[in-house]
N, C-alpha and C. Protein backbone atom coordinates (compact mmCIF):
# COMPACT_ATOMS: atom_id res chain seq x y z
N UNK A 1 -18.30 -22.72 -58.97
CA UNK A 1 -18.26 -21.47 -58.20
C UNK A 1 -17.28 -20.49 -58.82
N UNK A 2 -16.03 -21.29 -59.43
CA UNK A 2 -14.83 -20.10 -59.89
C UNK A 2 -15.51 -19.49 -61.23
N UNK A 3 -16.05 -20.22 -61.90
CA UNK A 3 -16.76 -19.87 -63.02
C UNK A 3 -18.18 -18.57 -62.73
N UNK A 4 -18.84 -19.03 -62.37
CA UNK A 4 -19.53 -17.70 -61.70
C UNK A 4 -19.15 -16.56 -61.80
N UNK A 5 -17.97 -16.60 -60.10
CA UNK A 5 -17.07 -15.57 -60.04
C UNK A 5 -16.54 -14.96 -61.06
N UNK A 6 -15.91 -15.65 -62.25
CA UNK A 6 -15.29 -14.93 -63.40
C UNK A 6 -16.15 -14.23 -63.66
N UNK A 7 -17.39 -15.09 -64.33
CA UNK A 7 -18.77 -14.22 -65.05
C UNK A 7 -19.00 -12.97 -64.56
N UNK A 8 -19.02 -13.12 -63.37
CA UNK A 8 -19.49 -11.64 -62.48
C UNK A 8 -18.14 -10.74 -62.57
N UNK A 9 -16.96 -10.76 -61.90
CA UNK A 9 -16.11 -9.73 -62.21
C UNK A 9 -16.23 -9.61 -63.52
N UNK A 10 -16.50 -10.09 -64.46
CA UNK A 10 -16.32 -9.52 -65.70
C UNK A 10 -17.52 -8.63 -66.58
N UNK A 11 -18.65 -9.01 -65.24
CA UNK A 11 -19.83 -8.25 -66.02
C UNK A 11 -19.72 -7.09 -66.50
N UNK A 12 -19.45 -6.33 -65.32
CA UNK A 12 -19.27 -4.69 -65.31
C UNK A 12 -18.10 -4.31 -65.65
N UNK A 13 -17.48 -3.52 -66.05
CA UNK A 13 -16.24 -2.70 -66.10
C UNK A 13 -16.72 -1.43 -65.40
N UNK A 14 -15.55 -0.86 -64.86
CA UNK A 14 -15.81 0.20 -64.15
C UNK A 14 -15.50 1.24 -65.14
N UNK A 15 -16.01 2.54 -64.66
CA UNK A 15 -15.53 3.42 -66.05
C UNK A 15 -14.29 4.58 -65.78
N UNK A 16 -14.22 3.96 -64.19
CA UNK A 16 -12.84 4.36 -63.73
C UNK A 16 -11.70 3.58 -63.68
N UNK A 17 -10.33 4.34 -63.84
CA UNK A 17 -9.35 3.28 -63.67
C UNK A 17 -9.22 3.68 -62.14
N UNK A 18 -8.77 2.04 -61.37
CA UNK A 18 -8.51 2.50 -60.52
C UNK A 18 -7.02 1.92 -59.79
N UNK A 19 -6.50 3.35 -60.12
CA UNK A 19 -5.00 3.45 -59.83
C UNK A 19 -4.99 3.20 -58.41
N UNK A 20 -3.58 2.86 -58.65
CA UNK A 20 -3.05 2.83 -56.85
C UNK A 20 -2.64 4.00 -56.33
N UNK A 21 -2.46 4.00 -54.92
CA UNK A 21 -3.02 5.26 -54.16
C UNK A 21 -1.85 6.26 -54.02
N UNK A 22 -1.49 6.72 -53.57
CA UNK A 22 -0.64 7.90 -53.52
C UNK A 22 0.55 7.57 -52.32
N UNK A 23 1.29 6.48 -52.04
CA UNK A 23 2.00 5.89 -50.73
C UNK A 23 2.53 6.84 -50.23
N UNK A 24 2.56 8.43 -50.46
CA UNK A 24 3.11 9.37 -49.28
C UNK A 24 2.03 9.78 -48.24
N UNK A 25 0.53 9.61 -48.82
CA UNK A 25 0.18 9.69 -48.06
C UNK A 25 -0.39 8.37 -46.51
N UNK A 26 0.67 7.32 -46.74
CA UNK A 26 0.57 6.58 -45.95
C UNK A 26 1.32 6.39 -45.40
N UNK A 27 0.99 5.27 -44.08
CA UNK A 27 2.26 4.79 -43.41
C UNK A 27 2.97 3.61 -44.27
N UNK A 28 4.31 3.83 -44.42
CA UNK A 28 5.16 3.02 -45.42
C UNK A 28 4.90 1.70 -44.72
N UNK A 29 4.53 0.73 -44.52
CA UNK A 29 4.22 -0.79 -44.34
C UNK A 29 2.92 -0.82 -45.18
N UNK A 30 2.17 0.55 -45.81
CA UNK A 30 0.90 -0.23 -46.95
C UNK A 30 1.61 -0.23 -48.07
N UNK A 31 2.77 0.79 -47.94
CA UNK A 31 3.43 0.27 -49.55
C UNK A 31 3.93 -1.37 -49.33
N UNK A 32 4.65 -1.91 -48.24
CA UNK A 32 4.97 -2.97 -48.52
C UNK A 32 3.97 -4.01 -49.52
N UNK A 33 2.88 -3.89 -48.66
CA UNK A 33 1.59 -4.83 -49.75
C UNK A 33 1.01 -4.35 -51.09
N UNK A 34 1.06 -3.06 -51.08
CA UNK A 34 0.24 -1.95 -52.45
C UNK A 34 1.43 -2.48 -53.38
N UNK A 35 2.41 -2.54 -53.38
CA UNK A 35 3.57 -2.67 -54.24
C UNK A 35 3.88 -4.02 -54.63
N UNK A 36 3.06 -4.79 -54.17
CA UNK A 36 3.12 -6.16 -54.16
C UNK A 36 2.40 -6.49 -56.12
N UNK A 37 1.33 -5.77 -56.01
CA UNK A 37 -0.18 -5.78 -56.90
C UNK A 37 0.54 -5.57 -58.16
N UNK A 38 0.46 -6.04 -59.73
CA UNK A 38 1.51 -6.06 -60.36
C UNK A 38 0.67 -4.48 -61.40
N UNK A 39 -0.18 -5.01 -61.37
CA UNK A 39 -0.90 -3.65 -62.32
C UNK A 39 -1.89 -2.87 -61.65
N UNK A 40 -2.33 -2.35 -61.92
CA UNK A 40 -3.86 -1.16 -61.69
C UNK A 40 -5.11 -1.33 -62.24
N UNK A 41 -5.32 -2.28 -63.01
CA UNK A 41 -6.32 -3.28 -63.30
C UNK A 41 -7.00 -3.96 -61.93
N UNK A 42 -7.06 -3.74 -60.98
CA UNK A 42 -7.72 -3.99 -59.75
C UNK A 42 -9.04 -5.39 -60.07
N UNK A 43 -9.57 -4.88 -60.72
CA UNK A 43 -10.79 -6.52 -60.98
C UNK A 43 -10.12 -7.74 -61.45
N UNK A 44 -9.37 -7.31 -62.50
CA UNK A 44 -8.59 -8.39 -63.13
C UNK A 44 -7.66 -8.89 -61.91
N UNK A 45 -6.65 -8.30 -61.26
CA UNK A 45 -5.86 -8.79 -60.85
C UNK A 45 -6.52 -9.46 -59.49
N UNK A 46 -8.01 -8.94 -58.31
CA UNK A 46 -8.36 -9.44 -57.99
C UNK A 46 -9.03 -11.34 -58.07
N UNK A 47 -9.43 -11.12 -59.64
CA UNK A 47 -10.02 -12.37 -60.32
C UNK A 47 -8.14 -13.83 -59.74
N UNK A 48 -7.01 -12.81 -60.92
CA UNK A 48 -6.07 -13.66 -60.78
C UNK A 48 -5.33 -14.10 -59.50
N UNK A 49 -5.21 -12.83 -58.83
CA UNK A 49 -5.11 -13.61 -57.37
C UNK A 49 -5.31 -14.56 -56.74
N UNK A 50 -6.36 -14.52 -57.17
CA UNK A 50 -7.68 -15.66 -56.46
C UNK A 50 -7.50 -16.63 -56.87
N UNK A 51 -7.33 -16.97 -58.08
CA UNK A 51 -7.22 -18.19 -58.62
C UNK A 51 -5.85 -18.68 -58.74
N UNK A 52 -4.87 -18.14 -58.16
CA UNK A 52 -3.52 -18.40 -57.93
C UNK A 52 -3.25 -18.77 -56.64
N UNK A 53 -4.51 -18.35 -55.37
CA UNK A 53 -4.57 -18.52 -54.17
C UNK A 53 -5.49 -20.35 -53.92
N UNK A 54 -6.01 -20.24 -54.87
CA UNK A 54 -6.67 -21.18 -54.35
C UNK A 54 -6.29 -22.41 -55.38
N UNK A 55 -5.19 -22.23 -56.42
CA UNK A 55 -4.22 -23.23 -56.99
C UNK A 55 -3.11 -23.60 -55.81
N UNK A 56 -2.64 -22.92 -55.12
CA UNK A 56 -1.68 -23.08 -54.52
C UNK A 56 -2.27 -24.16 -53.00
N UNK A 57 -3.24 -23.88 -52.32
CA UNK A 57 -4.00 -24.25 -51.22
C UNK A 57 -4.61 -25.62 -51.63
N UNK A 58 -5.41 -25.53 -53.03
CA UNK A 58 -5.86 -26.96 -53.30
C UNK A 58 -4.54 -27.65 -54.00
N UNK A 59 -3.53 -27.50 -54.34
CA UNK A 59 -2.27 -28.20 -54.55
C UNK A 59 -1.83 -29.03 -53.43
N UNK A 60 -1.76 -28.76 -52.32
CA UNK A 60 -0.92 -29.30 -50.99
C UNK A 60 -1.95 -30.38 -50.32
N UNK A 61 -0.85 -31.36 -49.88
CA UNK A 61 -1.26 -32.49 -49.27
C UNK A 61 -1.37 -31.99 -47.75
N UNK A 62 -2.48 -32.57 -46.90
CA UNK A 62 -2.78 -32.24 -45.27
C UNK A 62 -1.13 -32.03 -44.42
N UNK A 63 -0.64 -32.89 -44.53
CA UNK A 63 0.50 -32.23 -43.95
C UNK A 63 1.44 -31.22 -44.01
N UNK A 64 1.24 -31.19 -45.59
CA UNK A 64 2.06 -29.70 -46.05
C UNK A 64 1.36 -28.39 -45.13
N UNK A 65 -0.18 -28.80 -45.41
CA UNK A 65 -0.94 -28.03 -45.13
C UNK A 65 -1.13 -27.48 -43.38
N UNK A 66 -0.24 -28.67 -42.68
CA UNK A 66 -0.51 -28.56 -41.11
C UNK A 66 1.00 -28.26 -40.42
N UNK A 67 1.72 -27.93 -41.27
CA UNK A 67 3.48 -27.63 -41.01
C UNK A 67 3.58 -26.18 -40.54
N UNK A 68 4.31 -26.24 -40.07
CA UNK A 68 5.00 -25.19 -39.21
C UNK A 68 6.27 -25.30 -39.60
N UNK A 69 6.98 -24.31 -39.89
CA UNK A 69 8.24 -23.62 -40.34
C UNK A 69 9.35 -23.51 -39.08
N UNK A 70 8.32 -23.22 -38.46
CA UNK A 70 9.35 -23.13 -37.14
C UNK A 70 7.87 -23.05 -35.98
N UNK A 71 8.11 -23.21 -34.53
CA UNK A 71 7.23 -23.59 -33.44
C UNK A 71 5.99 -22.22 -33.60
N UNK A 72 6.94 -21.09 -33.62
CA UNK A 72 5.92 -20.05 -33.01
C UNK A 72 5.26 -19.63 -34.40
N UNK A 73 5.40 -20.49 -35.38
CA UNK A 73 4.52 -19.78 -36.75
C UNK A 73 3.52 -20.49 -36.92
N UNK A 74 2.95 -20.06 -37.55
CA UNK A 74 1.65 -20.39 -37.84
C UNK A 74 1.59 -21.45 -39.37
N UNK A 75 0.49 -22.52 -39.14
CA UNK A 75 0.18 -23.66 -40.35
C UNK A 75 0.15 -22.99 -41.69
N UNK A 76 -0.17 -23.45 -42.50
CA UNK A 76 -0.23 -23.21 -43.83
C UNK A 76 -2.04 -23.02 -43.84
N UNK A 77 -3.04 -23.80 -43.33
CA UNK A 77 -3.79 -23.39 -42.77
C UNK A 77 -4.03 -21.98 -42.18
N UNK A 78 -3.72 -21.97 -41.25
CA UNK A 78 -3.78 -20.73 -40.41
C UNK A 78 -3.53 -19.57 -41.41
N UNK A 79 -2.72 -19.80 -42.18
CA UNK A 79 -2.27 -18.41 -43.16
C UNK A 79 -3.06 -18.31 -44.07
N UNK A 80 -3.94 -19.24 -44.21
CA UNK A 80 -5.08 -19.19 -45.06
C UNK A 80 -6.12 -18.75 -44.34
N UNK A 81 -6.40 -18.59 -43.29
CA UNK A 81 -7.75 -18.74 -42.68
C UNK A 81 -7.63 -16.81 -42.22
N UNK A 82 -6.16 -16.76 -42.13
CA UNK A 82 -5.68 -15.34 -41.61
C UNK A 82 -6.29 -14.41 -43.15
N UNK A 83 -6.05 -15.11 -44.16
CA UNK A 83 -6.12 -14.14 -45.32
C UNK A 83 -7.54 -13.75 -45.59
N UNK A 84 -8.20 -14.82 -45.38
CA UNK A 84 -9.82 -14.75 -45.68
C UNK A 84 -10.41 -13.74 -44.60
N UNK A 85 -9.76 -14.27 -42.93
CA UNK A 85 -10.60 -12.75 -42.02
C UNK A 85 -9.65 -11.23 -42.25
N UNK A 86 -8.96 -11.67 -42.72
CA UNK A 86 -8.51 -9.96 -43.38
C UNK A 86 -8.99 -9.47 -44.04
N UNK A 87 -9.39 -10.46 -45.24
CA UNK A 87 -9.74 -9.43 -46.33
C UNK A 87 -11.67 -9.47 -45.61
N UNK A 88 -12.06 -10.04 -45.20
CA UNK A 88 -13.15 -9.87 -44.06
C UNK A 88 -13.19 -8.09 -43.32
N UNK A 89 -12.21 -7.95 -42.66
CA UNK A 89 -11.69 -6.85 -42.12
C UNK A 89 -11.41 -5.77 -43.17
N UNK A 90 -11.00 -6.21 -44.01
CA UNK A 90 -10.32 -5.13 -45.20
C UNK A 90 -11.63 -4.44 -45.78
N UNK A 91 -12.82 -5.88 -45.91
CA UNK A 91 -13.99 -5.08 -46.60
C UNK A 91 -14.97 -4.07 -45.55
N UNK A 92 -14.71 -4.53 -44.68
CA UNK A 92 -15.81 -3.57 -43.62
C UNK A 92 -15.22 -2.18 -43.44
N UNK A 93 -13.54 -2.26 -43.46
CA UNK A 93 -13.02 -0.97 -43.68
C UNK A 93 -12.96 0.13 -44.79
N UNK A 94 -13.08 -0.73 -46.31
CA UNK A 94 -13.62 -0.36 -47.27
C UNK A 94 -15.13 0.35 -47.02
N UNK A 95 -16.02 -0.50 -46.54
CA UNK A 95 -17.54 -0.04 -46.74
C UNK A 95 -17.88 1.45 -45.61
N UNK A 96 -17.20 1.05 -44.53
CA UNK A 96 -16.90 1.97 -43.48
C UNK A 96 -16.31 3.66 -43.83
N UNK A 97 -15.06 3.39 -44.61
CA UNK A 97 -14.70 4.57 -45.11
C UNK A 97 -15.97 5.34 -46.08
N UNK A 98 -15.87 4.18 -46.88
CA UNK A 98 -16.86 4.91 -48.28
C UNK A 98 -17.97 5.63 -47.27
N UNK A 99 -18.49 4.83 -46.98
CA UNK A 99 -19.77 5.66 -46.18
C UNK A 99 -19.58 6.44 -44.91
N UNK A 100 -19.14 6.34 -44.00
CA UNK A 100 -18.43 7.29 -42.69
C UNK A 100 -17.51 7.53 -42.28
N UNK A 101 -16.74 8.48 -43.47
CA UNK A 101 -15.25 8.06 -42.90
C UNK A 101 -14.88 8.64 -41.62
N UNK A 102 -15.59 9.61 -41.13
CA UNK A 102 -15.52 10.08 -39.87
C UNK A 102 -14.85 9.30 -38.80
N UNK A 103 -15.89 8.08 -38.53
CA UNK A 103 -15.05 7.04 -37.54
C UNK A 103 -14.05 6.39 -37.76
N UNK A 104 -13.14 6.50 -36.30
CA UNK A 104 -12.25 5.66 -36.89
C UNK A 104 -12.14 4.32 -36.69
N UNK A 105 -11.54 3.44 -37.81
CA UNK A 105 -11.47 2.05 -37.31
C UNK A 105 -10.90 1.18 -36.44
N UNK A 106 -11.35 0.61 -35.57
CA UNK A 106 -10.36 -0.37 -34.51
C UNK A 106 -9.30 -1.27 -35.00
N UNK A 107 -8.29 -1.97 -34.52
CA UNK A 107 -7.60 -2.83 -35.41
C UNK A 107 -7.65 -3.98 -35.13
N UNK A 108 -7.59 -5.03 -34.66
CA UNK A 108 -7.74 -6.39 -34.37
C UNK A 108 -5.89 -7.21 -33.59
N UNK A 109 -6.09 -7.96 -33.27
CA UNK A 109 -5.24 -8.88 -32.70
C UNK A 109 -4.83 -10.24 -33.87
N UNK A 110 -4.57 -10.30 -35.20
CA UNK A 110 -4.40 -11.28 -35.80
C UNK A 110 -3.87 -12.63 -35.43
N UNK A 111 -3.03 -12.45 -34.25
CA UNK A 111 -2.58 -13.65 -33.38
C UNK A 111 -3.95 -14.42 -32.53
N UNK A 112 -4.67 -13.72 -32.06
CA UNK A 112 -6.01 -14.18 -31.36
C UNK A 112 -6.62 -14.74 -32.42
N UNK A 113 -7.09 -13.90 -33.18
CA UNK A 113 -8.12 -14.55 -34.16
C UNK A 113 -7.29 -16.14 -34.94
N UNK A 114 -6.20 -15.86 -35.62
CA UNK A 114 -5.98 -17.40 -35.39
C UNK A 114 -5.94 -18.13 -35.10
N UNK A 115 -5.25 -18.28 -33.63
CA UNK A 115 -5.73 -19.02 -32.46
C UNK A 115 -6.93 -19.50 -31.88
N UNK A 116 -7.50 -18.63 -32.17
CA UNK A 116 -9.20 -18.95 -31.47
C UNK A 116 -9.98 -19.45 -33.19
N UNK A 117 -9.15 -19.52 -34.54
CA UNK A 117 -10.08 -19.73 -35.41
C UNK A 117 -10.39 -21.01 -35.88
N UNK A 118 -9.44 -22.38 -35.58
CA UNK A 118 -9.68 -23.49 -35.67
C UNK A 118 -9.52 -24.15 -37.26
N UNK A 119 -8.04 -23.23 -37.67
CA UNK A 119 -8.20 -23.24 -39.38
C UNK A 119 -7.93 -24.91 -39.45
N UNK A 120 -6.76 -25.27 -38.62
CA UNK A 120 -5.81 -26.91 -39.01
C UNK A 120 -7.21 -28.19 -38.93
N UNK A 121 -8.65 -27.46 -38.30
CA UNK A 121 -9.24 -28.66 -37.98
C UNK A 121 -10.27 -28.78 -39.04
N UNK A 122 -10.15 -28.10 -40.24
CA UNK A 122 -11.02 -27.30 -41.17
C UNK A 122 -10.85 -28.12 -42.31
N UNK A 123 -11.35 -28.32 -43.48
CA UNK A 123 -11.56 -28.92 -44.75
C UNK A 123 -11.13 -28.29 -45.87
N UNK A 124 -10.13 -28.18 -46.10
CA UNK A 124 -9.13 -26.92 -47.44
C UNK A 124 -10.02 -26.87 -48.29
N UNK A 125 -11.37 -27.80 -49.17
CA UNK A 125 -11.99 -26.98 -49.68
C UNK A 125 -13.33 -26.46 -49.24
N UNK A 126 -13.37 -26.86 -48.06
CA UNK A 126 -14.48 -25.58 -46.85
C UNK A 126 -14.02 -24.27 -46.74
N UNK A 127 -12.62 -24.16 -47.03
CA UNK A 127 -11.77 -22.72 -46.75
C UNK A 127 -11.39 -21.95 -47.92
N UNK A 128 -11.69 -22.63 -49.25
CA UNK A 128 -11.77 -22.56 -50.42
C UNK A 128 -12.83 -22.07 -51.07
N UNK A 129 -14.24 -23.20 -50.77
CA UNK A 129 -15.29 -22.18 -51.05
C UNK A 129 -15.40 -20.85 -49.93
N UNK A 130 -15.02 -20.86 -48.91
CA UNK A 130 -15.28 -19.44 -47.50
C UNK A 130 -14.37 -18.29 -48.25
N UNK A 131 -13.45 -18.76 -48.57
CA UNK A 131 -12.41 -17.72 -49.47
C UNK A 131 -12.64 -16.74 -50.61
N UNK A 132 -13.52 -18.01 -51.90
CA UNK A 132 -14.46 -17.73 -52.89
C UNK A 132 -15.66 -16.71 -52.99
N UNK A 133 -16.11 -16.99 -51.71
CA UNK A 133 -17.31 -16.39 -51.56
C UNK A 133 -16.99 -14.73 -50.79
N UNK A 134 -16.04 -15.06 -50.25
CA UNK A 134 -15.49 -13.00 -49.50
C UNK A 134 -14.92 -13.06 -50.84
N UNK A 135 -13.99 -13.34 -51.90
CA UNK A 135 -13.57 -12.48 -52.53
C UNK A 135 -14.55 -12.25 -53.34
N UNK A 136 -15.59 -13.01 -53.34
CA UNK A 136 -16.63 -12.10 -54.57
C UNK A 136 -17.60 -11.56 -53.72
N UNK A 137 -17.57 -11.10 -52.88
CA UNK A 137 -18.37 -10.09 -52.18
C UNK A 137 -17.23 -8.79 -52.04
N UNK A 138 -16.04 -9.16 -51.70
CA UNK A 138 -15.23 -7.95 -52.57
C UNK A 138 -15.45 -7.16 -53.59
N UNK A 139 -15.75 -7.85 -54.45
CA UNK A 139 -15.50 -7.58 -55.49
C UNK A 139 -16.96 -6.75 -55.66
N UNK A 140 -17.98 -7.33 -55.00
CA UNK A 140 -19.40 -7.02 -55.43
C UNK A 140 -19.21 -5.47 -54.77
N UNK A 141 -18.33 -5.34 -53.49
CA UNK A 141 -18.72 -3.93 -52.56
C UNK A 141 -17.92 -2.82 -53.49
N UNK A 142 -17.19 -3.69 -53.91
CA UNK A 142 -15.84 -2.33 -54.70
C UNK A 142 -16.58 -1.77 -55.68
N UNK A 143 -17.42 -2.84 -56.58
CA UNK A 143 -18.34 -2.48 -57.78
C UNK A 143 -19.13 -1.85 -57.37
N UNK A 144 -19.48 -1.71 -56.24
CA UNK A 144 -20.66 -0.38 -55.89
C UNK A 144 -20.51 1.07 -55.30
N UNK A 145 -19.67 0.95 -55.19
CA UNK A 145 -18.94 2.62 -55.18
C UNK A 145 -19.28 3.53 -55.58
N UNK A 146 -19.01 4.85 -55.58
CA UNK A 146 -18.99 6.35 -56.37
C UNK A 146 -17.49 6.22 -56.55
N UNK A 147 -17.08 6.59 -57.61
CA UNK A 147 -16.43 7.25 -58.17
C UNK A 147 -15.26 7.92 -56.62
N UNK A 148 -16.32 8.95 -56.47
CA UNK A 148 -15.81 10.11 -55.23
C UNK A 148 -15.39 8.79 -54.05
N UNK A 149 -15.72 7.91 -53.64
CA UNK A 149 -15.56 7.47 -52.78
C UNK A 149 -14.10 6.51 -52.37
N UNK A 150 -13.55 6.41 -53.65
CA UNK A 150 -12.21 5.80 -53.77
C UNK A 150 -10.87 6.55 -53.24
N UNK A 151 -10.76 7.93 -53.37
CA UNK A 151 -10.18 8.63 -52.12
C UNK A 151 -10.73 8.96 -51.24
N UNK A 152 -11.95 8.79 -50.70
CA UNK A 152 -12.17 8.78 -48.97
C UNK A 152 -11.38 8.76 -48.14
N UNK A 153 -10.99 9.74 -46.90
CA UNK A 153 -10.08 9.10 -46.40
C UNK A 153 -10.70 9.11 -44.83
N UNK A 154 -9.92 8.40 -44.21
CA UNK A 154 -10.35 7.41 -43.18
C UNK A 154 -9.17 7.25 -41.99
N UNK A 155 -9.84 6.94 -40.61
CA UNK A 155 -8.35 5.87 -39.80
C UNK A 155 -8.68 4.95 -39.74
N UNK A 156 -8.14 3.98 -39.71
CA UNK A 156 -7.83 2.23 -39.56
C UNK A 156 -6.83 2.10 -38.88
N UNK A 157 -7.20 1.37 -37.83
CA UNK A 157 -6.06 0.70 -36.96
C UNK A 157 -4.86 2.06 -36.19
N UNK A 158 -5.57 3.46 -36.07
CA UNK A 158 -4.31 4.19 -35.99
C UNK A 158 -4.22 5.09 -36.70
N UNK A 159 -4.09 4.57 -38.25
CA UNK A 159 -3.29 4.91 -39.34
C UNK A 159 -4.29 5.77 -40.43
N UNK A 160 -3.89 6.52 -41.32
CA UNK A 160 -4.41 6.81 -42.23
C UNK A 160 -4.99 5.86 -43.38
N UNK A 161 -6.06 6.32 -43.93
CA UNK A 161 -6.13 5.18 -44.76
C UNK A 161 -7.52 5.56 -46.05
N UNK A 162 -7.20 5.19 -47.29
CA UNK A 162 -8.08 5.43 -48.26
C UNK A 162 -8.84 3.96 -48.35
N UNK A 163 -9.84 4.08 -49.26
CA UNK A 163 -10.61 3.23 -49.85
C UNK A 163 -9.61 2.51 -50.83
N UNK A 164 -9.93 3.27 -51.34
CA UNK A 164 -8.39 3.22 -52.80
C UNK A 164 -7.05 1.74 -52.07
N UNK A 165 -6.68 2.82 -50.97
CA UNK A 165 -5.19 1.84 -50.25
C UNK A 165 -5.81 0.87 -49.99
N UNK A 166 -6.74 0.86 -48.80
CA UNK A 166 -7.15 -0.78 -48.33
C UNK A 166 -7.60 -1.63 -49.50
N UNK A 167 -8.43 -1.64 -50.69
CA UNK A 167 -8.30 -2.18 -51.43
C UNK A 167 -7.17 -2.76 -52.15
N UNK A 168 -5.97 -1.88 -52.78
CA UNK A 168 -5.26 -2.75 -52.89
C UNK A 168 -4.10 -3.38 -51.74
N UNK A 169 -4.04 -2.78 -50.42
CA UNK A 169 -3.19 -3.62 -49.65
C UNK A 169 -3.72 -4.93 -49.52
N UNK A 170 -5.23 -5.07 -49.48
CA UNK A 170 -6.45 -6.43 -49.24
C UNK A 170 -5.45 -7.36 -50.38
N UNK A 171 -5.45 -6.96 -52.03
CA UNK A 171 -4.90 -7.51 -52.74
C UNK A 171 -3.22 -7.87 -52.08
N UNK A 172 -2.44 -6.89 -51.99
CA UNK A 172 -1.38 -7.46 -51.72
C UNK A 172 -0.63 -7.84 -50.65
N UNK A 173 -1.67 -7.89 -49.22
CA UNK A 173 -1.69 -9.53 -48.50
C UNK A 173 -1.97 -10.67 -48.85
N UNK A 174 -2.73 -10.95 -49.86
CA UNK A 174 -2.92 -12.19 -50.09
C UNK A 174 -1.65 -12.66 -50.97
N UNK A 175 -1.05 -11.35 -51.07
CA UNK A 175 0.25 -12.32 -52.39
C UNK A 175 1.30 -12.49 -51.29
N UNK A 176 1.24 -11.13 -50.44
CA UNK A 176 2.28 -11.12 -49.45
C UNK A 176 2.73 -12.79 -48.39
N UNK A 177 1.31 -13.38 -48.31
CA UNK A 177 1.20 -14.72 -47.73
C UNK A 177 1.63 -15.52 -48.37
N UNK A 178 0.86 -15.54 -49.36
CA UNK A 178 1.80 -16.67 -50.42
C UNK A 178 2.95 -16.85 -50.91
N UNK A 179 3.17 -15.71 -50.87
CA UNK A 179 5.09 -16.00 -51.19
C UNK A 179 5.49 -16.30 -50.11
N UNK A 180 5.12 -16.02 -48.83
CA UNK A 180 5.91 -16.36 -47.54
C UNK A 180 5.57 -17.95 -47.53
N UNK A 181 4.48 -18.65 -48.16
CA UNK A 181 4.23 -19.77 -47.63
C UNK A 181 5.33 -20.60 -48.91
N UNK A 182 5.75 -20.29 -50.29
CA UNK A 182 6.31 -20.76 -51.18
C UNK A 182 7.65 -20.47 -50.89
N UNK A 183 7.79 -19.41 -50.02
CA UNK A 183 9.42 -19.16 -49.53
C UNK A 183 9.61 -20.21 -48.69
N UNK A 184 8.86 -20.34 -47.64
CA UNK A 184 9.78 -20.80 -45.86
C UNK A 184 8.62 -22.22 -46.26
N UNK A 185 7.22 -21.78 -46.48
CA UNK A 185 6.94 -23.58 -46.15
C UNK A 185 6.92 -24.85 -46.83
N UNK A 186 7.50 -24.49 -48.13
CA UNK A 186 7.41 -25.28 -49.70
C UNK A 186 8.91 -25.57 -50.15
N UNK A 187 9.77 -26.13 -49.33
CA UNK A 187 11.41 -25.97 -49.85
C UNK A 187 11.33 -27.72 -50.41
């Protein structure tokens, strides 16, 4: 499946670069994640992400994987299962802007959806291939774009928001998690 995936991000090149977004025009918590993303290579660094996300997840033994840091946090699981319906969320906000940015977007309860998502009772590589398969449908929606459609701008959750930004904040939650899980749950 990772093999695939490579094949395909690498089919196309885009004939745009696509830089990161302009953080004044946001609310400063998307720089926290946009700033995360190490280059502007967006496919590439999507590809490496991924495969740094799902080195780290298929590394850990079930219990690593079912720990809690402290009571009210969430599994190592759960932070996995959180990243996959985000970037879930991240793409509908992507496809949403590009095409209507008119409406605005609702925001979600991330505490519910964990809770109600049943990650700890789940199969790490059931959540592995589920992971695999949104980030290359990412990847497939970003590749279909205009050009024009990468500054779209949009609300999400409230807030202002580009095509451009949610794309790479999508990227730099998933790093944002992982360092939190290599900080507090991996000592």
């Amino acid at each position: 499946m990772n093999e695939i995936f490579a094949k395909l991000a690498a089919r196309k090149k885009t004939t745009m670069e696509i830089t990161k977004p302009d953080l004044s025009l946001f609310n400063p918590y998307i720089a926290t994640y946009v700033n995360l993303v190490k280059s502007e290579d967006l496919y590439t660094e999507l590809y490496k992400e991924s495969m740094e996300t799902i080195e780290l997840f298929t590394s850990l033994d079930e219990e690593t994987l079912l720990f809690k840091y402290e009571a009210n946090k969430w599994t190592v699981k759960e932070i996995f299962q959180h990243i996959i319906d985000c970037e879930r969320i991240f793409q509908y906000r992507i496809l949403s802007i590009a095409r209507n940015p008119e409406v605005p977007l609702a925001g979600f309860d991330h505490n519910i959806f964990v809770e109600t998502s049943m990650a700890d009772k789940r199969d790490i590589y059931d959540m592995v291939r589920e992971f695999s398969m949104v980030r290359g449908s990412t990847v497939e929606i970003l590749k279909s774009l205009a050009n024009a459609a990468w500054d779209k701008m949009g609300v999400a959750n409230n807030n202002p928001a580009s095509v451009r930004s949610i794309a790479y904040m999508l990227l730099g939650h998933e790093i944002h998690h992982r360092t939190v899980i290599e900080k507090k749950y991996l000592l």
